[in-house]
PDB file of N, CA and C in Angstrom:
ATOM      1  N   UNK A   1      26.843  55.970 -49.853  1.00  0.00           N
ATOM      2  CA  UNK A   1      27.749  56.989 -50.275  1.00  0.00           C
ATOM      3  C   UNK A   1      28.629  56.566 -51.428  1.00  0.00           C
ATOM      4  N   UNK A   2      27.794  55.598 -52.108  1.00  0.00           N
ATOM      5  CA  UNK A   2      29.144  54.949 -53.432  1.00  0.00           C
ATOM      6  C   UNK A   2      30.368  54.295 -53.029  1.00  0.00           C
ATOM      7  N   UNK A   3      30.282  53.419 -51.895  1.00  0.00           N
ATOM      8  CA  UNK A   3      31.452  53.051 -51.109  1.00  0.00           C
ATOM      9  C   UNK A   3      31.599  51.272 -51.569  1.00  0.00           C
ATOM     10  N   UNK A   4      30.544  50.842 -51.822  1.00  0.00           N
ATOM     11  CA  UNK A   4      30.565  49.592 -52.482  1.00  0.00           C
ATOM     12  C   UNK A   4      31.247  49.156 -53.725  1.00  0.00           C
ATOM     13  N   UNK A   5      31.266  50.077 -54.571  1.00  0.00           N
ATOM     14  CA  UNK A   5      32.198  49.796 -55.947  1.00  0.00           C
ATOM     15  C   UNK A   5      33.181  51.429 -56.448  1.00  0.00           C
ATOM     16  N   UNK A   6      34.044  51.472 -55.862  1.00  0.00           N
ATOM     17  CA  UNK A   6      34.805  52.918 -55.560  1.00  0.00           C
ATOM     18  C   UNK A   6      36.037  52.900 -56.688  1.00  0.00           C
ATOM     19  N   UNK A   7      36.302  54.041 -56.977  1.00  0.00           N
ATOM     20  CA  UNK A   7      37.157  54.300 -58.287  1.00  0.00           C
ATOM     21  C   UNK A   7      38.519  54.774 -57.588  1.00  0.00           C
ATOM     22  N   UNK A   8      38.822  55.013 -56.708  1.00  0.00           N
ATOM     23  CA  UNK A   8      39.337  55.639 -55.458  1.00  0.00           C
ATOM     24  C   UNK A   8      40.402  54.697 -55.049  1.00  0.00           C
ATOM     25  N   UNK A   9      41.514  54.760 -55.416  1.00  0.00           N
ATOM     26  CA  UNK A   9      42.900  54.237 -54.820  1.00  0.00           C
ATOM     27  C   UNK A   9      43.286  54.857 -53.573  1.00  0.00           C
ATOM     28  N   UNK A  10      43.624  53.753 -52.633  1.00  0.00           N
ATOM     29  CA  UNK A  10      44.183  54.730 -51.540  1.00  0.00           C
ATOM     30  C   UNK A  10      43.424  55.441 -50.323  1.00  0.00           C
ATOM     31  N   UNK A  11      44.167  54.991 -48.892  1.00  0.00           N
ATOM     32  CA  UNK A  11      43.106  55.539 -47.767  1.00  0.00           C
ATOM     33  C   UNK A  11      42.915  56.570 -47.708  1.00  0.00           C
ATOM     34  N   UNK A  12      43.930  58.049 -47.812  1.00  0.00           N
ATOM     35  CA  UNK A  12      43.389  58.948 -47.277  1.00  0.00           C
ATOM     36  C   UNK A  12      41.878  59.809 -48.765  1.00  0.00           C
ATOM     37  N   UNK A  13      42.365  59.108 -50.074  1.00  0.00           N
ATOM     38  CA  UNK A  13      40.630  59.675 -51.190  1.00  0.00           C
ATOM     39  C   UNK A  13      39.770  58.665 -50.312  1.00  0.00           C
ATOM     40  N   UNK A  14      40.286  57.516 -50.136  1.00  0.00           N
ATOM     41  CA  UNK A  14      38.920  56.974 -49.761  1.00  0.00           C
ATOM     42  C   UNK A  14      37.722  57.848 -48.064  1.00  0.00           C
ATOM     43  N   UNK A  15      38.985  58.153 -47.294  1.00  0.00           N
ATOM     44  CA  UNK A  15      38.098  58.575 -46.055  1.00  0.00           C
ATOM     45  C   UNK A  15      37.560  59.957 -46.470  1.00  0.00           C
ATOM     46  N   UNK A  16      38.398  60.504 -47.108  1.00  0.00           N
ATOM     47  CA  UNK A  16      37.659  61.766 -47.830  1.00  0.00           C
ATOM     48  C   UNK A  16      36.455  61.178 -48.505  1.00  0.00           C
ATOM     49  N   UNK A  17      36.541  60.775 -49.471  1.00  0.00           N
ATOM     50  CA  UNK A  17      34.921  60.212 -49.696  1.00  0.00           C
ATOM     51  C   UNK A  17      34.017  59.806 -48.695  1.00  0.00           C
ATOM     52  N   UNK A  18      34.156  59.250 -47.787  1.00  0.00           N
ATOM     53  CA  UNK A  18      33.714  58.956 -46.737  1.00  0.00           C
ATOM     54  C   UNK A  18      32.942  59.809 -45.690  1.00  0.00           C
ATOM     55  N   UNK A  19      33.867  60.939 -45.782  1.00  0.00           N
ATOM     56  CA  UNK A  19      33.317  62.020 -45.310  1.00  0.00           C
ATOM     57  C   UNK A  19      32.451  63.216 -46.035  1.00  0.00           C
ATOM     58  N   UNK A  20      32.873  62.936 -46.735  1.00  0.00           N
ATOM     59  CA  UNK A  20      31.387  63.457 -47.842  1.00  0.00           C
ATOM     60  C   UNK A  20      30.368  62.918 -47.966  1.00  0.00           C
ATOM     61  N   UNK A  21      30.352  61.543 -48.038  1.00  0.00           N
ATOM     62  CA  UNK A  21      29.228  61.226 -47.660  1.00  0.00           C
ATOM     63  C   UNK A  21      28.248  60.966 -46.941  1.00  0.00           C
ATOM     64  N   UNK A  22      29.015  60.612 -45.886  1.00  0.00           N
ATOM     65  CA  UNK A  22      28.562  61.404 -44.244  1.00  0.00           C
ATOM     66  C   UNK A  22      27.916  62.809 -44.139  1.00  0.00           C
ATOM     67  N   UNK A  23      28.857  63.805 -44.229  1.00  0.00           N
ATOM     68  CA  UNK A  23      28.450  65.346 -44.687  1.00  0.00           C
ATOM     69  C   UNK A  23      26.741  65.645 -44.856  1.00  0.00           C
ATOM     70  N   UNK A  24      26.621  65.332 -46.670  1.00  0.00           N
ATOM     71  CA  UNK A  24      26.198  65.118 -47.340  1.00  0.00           C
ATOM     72  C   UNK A  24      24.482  64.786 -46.578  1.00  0.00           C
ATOM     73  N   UNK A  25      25.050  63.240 -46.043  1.00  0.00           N
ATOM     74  CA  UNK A  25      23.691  62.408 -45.043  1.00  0.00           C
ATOM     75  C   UNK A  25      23.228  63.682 -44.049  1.00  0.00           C
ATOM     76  N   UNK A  26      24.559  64.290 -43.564  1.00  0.00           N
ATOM     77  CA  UNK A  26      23.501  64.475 -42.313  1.00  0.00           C
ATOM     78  C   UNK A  26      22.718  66.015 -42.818  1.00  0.00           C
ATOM     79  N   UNK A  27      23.504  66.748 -43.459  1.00  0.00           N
ATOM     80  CA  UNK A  27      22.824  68.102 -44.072  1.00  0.00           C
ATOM     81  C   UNK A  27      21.542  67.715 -44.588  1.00  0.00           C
ATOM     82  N   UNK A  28      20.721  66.842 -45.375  1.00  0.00           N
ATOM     83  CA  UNK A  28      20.051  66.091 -45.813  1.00  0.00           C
ATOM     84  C   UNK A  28      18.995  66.023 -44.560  1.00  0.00           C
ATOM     85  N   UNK A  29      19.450  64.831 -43.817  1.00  0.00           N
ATOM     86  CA  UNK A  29      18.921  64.688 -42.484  1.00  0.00           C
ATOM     87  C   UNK A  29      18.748  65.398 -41.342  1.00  0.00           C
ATOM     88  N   UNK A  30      19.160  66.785 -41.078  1.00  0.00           N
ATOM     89  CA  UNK A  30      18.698  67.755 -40.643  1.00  0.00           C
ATOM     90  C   UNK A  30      17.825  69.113 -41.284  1.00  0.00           C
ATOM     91  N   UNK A  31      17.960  69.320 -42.598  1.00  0.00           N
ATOM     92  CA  UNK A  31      17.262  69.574 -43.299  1.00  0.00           C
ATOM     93  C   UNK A  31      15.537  68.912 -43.300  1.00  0.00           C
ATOM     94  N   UNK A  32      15.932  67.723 -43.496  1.00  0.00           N
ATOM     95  CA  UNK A  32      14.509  67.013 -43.754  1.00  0.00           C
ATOM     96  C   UNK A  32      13.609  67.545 -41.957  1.00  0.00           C
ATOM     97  N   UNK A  33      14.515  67.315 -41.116  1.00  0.00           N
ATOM     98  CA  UNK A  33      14.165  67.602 -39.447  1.00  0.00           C
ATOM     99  C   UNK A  33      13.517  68.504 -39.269  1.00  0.00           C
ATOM    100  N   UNK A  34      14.115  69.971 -40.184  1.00  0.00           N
ATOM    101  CA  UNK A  34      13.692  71.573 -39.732  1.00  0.00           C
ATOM    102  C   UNK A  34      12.779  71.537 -40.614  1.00  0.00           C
ATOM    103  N   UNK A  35      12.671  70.501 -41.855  1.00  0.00           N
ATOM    104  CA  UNK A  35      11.198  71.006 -42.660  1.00  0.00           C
ATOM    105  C   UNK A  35      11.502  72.029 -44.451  1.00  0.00           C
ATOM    106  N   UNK A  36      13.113  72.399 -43.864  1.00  0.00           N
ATOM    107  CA  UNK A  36      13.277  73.044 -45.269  1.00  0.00           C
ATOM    108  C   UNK A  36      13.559  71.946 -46.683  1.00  0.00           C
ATOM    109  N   UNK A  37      13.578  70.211 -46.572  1.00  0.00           N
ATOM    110  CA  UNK A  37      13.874  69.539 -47.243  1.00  0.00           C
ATOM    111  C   UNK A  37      13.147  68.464 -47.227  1.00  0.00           C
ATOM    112  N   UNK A  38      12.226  68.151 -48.541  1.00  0.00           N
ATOM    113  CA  UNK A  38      11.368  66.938 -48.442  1.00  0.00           C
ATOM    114  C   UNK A  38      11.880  65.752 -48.511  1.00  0.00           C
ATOM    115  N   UNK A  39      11.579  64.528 -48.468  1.00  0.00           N
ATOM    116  CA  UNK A  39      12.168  63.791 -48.575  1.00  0.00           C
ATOM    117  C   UNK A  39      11.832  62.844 -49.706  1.00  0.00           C
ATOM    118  N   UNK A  40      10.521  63.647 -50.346  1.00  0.00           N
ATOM    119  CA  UNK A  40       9.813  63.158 -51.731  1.00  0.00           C
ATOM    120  C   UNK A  40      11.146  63.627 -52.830  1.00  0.00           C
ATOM    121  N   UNK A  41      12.126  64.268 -53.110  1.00  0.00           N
ATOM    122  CA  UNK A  41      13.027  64.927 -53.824  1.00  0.00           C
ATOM    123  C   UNK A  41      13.853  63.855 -54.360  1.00  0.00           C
ATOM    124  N   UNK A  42      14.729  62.915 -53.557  1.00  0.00           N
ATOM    125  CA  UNK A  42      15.499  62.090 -53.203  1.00  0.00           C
ATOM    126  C   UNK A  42      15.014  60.565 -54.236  1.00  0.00           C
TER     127      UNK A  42
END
């Protein structure tokens, strides 16, 4: 989620990022589940 080298001062941008990228994973990863999202795209 870009968490290794972050531009982002400060806990509460950082857990927000955090949670986007989470988000992000699992929409992705349930997507890919139901079939509406390949995983060739990525």
């Amino acid at each position: 989620g870009g968490l290794r080298k972050t531009k982002l001062i400060g806990r509460a941008k950082l857990s927000a990022q955090l949670l986007l990228g989470f988000s992000v994973y699992n929409l992705i990863r349930l997507g890919s589940l139901s079939g509406w999202w390949r995983g060739a795209h990525v």
